[in-house]
C-alpha atoms as a PDB file:
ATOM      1  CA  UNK A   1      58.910 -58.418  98.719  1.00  0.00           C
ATOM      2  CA  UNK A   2      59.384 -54.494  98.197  1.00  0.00           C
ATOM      3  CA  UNK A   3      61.478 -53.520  95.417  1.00  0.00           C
ATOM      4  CA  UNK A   4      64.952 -53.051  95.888  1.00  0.00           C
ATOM      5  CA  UNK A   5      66.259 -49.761  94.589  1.00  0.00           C
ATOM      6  CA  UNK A   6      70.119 -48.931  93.690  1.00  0.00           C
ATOM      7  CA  UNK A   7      71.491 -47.043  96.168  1.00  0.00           C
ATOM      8  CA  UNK A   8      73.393 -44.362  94.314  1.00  0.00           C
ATOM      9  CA  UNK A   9      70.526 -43.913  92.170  1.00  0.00           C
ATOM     10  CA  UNK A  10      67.321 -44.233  93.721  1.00  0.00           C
ATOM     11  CA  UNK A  11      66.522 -46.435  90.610  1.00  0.00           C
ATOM     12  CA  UNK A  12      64.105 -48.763  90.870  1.00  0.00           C
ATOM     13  CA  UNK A  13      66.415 -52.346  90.033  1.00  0.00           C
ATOM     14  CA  UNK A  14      64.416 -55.426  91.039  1.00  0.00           C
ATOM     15  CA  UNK A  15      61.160 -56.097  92.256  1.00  0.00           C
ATOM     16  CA  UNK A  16      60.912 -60.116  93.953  1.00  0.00           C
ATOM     17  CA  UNK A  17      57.539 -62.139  93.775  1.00  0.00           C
ATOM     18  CA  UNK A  18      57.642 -65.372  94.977  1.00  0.00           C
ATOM     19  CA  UNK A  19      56.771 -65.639  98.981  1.00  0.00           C
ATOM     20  CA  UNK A  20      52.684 -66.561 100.267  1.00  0.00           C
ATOM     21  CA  UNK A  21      53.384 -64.599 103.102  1.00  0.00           C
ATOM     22  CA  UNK A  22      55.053 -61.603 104.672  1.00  0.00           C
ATOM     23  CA  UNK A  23      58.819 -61.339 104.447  1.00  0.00           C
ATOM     24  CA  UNK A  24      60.837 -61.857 107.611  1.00  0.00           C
ATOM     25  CA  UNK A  25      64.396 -61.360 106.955  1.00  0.00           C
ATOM     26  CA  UNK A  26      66.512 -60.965 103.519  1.00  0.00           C
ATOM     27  CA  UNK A  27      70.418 -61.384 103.537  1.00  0.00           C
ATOM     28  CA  UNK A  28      72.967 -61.206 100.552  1.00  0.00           C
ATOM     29  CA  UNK A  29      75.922 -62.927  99.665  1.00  0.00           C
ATOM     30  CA  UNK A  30      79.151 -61.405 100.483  1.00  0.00           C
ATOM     31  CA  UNK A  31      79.665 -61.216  96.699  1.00  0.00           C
ATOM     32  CA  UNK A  32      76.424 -59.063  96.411  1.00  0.00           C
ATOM     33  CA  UNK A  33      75.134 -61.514  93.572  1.00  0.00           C
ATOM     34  CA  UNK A  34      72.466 -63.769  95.486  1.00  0.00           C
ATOM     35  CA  UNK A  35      69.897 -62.965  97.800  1.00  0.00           C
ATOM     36  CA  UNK A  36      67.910 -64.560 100.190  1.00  0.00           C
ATOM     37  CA  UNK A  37      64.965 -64.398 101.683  1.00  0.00           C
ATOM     38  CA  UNK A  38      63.038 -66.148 104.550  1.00  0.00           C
ATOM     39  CA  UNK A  39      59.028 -65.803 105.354  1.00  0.00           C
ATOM     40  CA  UNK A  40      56.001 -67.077 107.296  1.00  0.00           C
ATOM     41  CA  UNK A  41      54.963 -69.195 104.488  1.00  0.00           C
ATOM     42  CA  UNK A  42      58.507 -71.434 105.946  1.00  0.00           C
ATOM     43  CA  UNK A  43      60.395 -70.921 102.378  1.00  0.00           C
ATOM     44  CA  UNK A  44      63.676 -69.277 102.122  1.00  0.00           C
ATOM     45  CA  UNK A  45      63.803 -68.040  98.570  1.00  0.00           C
ATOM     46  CA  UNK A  46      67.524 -67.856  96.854  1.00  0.00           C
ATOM     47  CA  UNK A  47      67.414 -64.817  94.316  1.00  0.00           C
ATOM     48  CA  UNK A  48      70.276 -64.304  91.810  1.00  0.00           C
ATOM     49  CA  UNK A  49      70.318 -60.327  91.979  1.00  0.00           C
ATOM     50  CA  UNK A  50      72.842 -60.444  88.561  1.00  0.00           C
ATOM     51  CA  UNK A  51      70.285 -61.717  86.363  1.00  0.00           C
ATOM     52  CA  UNK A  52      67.101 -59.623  87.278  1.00  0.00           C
ATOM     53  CA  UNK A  53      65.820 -60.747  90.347  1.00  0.00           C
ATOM     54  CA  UNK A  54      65.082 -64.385  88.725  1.00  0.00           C
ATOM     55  CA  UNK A  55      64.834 -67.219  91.748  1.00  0.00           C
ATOM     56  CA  UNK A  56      67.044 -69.782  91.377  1.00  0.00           C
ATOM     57  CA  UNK A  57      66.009 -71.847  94.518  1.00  0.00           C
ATOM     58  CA  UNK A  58      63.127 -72.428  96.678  1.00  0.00           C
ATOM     59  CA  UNK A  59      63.826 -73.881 100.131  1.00  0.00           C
ATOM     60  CA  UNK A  60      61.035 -75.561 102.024  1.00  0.00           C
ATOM     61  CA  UNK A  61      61.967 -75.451 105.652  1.00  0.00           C
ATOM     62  CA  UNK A  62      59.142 -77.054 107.986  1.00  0.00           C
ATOM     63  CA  UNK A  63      56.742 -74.530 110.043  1.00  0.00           C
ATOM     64  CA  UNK A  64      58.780 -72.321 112.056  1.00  0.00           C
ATOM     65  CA  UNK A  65      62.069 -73.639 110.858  1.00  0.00           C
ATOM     66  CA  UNK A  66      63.238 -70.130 108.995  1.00  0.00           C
ATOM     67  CA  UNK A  67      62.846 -67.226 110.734  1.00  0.00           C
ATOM     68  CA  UNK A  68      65.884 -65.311 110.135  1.00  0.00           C
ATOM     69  CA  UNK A  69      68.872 -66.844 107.506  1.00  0.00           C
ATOM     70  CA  UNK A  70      71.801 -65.365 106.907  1.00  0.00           C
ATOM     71  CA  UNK A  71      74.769 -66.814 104.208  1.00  0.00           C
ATOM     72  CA  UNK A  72      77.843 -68.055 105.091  1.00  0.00           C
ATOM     73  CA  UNK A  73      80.687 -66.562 103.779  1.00  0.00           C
ATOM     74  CA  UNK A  74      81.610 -68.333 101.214  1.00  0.00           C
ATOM     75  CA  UNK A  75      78.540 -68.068 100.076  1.00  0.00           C
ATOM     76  CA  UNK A  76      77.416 -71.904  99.756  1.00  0.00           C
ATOM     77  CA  UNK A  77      75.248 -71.824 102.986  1.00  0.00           C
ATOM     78  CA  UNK A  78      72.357 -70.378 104.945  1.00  0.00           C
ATOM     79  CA  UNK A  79      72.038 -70.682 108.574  1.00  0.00           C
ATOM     80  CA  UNK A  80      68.269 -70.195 109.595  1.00  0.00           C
ATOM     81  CA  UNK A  81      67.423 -69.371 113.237  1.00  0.00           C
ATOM     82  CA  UNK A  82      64.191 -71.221 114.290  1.00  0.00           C
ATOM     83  CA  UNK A  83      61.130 -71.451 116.566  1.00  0.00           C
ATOM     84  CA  UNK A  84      62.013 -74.770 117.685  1.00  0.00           C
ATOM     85  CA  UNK A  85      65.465 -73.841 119.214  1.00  0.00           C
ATOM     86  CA  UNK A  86      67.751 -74.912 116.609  1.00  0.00           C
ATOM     87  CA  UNK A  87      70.399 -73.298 114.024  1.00  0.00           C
ATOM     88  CA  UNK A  88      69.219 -74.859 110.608  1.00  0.00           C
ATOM     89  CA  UNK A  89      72.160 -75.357 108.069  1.00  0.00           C
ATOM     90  CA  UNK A  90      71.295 -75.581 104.318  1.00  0.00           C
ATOM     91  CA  UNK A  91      73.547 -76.020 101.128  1.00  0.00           C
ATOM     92  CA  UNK A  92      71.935 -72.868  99.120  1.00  0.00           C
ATOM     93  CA  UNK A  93      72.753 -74.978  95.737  1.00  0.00           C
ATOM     94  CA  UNK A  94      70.452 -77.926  96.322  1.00  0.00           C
ATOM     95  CA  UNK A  95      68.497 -76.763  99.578  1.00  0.00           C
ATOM     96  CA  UNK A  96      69.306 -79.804 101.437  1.00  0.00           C
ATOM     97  CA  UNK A  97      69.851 -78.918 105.352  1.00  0.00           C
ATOM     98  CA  UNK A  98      73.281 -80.849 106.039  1.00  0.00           C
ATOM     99  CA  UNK A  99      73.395 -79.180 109.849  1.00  0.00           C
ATOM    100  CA  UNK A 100      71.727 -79.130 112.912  1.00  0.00           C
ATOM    101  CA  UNK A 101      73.067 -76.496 115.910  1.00  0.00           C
ATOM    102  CA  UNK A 102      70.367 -76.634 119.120  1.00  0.00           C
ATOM    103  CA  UNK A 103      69.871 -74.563 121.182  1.00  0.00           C
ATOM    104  CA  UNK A 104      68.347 -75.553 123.950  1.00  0.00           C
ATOM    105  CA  UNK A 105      64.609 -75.297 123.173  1.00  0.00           C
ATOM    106  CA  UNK A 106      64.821 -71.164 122.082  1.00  0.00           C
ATOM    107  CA  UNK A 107      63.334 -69.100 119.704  1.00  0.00           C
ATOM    108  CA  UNK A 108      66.552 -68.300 118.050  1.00  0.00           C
ATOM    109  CA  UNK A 109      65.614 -64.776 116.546  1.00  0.00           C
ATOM    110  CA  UNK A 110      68.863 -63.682 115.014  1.00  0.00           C
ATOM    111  CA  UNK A 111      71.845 -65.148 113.204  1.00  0.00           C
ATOM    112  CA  UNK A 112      75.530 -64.222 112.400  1.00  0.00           C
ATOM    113  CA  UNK A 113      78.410 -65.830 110.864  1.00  0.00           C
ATOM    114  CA  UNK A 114      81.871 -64.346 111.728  1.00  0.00           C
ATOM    115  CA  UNK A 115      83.869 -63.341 108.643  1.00  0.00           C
ATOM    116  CA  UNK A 116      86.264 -65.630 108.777  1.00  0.00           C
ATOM    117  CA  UNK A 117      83.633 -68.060 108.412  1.00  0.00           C
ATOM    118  CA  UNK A 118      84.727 -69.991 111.985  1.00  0.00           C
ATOM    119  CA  UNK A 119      81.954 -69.068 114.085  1.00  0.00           C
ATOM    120  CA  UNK A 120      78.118 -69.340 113.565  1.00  0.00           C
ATOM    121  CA  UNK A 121      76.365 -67.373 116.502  1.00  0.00           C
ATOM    122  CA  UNK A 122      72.216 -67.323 117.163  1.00  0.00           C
ATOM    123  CA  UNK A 123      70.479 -64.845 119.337  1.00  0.00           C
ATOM    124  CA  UNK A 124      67.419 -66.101 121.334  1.00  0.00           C
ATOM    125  CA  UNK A 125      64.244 -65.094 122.328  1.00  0.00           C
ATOM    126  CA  UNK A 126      65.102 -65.276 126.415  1.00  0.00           C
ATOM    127  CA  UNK A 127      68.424 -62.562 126.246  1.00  0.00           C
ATOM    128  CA  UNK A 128      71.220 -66.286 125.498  1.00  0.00           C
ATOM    129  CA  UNK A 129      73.174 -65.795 122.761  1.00  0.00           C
ATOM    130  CA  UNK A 130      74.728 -69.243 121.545  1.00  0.00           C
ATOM    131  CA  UNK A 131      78.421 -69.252 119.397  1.00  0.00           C
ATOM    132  CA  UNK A 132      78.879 -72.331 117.579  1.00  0.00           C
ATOM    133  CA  UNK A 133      82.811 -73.260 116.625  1.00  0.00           C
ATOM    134  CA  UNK A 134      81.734 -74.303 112.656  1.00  0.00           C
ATOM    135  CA  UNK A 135      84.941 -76.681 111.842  1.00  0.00           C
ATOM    136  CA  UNK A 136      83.935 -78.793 115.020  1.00  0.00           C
ATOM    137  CA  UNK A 137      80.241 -78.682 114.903  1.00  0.00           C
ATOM    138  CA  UNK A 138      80.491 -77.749 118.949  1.00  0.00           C
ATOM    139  CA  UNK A 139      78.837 -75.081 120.791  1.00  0.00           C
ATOM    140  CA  UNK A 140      81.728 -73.119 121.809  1.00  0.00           C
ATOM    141  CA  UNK A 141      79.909 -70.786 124.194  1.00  0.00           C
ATOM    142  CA  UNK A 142      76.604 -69.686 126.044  1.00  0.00           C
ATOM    143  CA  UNK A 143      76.785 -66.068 126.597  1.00  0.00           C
ATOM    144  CA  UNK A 144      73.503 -64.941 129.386  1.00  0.00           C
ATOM    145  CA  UNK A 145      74.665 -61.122 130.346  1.00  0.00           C
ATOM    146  CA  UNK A 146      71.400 -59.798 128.446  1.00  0.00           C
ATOM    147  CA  UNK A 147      67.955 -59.663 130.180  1.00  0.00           C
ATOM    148  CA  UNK A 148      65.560 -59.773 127.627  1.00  0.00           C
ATOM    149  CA  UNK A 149      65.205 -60.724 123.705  1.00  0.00           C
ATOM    150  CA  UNK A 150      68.554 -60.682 121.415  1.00  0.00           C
ATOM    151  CA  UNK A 151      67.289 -58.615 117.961  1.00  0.00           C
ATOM    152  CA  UNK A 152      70.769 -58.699 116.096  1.00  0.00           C
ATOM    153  CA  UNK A 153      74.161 -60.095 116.031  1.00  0.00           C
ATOM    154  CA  UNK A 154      77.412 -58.660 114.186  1.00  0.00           C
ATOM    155  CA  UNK A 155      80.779 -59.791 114.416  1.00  0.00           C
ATOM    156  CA  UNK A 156      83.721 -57.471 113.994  1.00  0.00           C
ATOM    157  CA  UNK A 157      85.941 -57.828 110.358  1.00  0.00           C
ATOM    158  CA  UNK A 158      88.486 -59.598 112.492  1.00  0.00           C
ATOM    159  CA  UNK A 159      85.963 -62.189 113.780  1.00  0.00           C
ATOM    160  CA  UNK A 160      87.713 -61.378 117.233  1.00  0.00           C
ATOM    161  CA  UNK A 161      84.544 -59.664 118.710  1.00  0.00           C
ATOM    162  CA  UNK A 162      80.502 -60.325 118.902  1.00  0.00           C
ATOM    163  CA  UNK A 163      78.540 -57.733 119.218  1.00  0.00           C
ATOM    164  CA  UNK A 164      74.752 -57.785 120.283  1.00  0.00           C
ATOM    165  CA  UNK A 165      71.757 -56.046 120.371  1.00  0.00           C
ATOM    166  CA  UNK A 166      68.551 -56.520 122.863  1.00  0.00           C
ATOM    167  CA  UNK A 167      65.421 -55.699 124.078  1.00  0.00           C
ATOM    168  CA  UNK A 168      66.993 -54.289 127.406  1.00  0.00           C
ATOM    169  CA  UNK A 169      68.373 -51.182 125.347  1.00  0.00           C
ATOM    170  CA  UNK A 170      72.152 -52.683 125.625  1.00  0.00           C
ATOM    171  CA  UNK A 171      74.725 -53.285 122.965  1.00  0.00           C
ATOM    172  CA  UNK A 172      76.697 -55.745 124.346  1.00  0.00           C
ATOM    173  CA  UNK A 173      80.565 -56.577 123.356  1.00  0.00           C
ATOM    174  CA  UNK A 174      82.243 -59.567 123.420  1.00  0.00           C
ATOM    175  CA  UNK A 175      85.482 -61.363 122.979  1.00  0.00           C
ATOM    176  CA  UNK A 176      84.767 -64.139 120.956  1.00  0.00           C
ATOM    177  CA  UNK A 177      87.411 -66.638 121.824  1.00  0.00           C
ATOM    178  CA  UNK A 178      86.876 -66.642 125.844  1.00  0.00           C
ATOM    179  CA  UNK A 179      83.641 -65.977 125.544  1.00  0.00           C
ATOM    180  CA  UNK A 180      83.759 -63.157 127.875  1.00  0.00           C
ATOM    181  CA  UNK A 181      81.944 -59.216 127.697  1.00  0.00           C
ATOM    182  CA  UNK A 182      84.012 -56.791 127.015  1.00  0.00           C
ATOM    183  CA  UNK A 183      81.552 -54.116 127.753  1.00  0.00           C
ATOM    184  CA  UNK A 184      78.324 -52.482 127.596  1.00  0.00           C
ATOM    185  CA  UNK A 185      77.028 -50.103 125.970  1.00  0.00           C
ATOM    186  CA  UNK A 186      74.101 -48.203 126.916  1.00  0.00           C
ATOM    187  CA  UNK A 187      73.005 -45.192 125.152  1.00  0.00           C
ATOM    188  CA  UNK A 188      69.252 -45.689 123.428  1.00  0.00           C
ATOM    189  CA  UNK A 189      66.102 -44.928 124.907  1.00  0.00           C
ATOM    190  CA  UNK A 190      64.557 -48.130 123.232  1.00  0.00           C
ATOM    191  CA  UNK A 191      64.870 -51.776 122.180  1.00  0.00           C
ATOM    192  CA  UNK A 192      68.448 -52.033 120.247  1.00  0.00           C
ATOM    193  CA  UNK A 193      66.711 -53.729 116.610  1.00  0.00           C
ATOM    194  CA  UNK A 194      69.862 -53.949 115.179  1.00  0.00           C
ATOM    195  CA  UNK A 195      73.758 -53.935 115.025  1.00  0.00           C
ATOM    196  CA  UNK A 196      76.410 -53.647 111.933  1.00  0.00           C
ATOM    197  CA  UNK A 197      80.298 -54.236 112.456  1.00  0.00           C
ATOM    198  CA  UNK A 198      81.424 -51.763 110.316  1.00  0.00           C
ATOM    199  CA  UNK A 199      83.520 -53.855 107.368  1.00  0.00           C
ATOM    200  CA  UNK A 200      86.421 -51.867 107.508  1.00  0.00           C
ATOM    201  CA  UNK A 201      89.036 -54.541 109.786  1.00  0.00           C
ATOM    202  CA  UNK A 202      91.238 -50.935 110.204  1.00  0.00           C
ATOM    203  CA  UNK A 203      87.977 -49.171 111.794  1.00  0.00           C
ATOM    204  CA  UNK A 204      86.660 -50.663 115.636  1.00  0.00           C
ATOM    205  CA  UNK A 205      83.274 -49.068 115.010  1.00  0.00           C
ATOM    206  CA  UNK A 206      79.187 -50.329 115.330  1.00  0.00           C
ATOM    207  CA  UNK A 207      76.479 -49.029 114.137  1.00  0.00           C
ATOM    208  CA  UNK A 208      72.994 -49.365 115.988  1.00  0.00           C
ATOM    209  CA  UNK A 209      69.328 -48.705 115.161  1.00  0.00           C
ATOM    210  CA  UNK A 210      66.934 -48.523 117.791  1.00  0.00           C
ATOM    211  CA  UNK A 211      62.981 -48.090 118.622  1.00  0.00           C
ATOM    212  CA  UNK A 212      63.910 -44.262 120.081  1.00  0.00           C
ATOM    213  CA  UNK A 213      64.083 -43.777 115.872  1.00  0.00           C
ATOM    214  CA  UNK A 214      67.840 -42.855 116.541  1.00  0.00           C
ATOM    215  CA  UNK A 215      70.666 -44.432 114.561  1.00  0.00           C
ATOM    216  CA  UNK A 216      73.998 -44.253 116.678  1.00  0.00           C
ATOM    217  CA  UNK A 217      77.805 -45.169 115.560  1.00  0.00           C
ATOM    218  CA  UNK A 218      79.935 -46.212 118.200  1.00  0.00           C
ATOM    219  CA  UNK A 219      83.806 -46.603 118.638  1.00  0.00           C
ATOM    220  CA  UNK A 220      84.124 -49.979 120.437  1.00  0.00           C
ATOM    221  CA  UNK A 221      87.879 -49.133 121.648  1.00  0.00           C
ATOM    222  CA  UNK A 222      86.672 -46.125 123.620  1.00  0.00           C
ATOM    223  CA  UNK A 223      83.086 -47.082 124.403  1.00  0.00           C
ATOM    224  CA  UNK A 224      82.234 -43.869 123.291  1.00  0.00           C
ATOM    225  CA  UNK A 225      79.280 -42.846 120.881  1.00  0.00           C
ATOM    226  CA  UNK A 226      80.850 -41.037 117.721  1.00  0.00           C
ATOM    227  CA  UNK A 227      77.733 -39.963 116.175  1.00  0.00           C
ATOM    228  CA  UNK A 228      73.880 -40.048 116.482  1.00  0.00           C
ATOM    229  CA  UNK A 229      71.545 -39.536 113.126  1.00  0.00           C
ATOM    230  CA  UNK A 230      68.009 -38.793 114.002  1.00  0.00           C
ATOM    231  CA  UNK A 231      66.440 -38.977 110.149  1.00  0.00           C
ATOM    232  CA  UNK A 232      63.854 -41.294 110.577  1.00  0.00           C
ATOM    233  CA  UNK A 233      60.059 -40.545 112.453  1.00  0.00           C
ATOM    234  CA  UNK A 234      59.433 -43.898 113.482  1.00  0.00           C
ATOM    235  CA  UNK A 235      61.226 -47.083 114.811  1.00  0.00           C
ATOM    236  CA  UNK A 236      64.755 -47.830 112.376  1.00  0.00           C
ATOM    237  CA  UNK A 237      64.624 -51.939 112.211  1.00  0.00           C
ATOM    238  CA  UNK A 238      67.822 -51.952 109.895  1.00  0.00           C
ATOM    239  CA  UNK A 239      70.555 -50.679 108.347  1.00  0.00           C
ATOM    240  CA  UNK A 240      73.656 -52.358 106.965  1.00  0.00           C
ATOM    241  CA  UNK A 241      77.162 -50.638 105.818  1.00  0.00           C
ATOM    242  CA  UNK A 242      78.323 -50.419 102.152  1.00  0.00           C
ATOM    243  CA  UNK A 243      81.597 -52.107 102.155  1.00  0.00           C
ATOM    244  CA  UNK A 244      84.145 -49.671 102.191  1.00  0.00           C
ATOM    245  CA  UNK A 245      82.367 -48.763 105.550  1.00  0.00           C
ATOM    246  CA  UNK A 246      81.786 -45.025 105.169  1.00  0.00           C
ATOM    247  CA  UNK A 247      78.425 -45.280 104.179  1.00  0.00           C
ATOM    248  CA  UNK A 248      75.018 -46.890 105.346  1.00  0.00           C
ATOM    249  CA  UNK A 249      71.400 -47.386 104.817  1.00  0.00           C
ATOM    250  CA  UNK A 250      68.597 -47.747 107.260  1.00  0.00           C
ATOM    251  CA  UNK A 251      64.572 -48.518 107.080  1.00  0.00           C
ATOM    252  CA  UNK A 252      62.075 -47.788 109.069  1.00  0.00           C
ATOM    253  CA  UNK A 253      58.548 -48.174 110.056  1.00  0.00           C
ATOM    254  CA  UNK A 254      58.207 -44.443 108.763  1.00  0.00           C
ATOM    255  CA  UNK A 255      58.349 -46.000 105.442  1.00  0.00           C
ATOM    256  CA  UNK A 256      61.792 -44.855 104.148  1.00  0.00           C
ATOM    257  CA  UNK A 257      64.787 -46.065 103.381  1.00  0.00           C
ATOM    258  CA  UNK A 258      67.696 -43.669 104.137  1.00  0.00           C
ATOM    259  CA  UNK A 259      71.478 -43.534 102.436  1.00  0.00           C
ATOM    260  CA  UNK A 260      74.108 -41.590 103.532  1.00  0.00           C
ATOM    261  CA  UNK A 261      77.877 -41.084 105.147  1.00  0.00           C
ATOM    262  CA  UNK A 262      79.234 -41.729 108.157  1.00  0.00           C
ATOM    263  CA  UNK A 263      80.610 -38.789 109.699  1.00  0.00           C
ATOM    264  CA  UNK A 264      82.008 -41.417 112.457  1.00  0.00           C
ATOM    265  CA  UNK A 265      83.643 -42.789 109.186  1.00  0.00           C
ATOM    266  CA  UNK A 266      86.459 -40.440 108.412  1.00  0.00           C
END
């Protein structure tokens, strides 16, 4: 893995060795204190970020069981989107998986868990996006308004809304307890790689990155764009909020990491 850097510094902080392969996906804990990693060597590697970087747990996941993970949040689970179609649970303590979500034979690229920790959602390869009900073990609903592959899920900090990104240049919105869209939004010139809720419940806001190299915040009440940031010379693949939600940081196949406010934020 790269090293990560702190982000009011710059400052070099940890640097993680320990995957084979090239690094998929990397997630931390709501707490900020462990984080995880998944890879084409099929490990998801737990990292405890308080104690320099040190692994405390190796997960071996069979071939093309951990594409993307992401925490639950409390913090004692991963849920790892697969090749085979299925939502892999694991306990992150002893990296036993305890649950099995299918979905239906597809490449589930993306995960999300809402906040509230009720609903586990998985984006697939074919534009379905599956939303699993967590207490019941059920899949609650099969949402197929997108066309093509689903890059990135977010829920809202009320866990009342989904949204999703895709390959067909739409962020979808939806209401997560029907099941229904809400709306669409269109706006970038490329595939939609990623989506962030901001974490601010009082704020109805997204935040997208896109292969057009544009970064866009959106106000999900008015369907309305609120800002665009074009900082970045190449496709932006992620960015994530800080979580007071007025700032965020994005990467990008231009080889940068950028930090900085929202203006959409204020």
């Amino acid at each position: 893995m790269r090293p990560d850097r702190d982000g009011a510094s710059g400052e070099l902080k940890h640097e993680l060795q320990g995957h084979a392969l090239g690094v998929i996906s990397v997630d931390a804990s709501s707490d900020g204190k462990r984080l995880a990693s998944t890879s084409i060597d099929s490990t998801i590697q737990i990292w405890d970020l308080e104690n320099g970087g040190a692994r405390l747990n190796t997960i071996t996941a069979a071939a093309a069981e951990a594409w993307t993970a992401r925490f639950s949040p409390d913090g004692q689970h991963l849920a790892a989107g697969a090749h085979d179609g299925s939502i892999y649970l694991y306990n992150v303590a002893s990296g036993e998986k305890v649950q099995t979500f299918p979905t239906k034979d597809k490449f589930m690229m993306c995960t999300a868990y809402s906040p509230d920790g009720k609903y586990l959602a998985g984006g697939a390869e074919d534009g379905s996006v599956y939303v699993f009900d967590i207490e019941t073990n059920q899949l609650a609903h099969t949402l197929t308004a997108h066309a093509m592959a689903v890059r990135s899920l977010s829920f809202s900090a009320d866990s009342r809304t989904l949204i999703t990104g895709c390959d067909d240049k739409y962020i979808h919105v939806y209401d997560v307890e029907h099941g229904q869209i809400a709306s669409a939004l269109a706006g970038h010139n490329g595939w939609v790689l990623k989506v962030a809720a901001n974490p601010d419940i009082g704020k109805q806001q997204v935040a997208s990155a896109s292969s057009d190299k544009k970064i866009k915040v959106w106000d999900l009440a008015m369907r309305s764009v609120l800002e665009t940031q074009e900082v970045h010379t190449d496709q932006v693949w992620s960015l994530t909020w800080n979580p007071e939600g007025t700032k965020f940081v994005s990467v990008s196949d231009d080889m940068s990491i950028k930090w900085f406010a929202s203006s959409g934020s204020s």
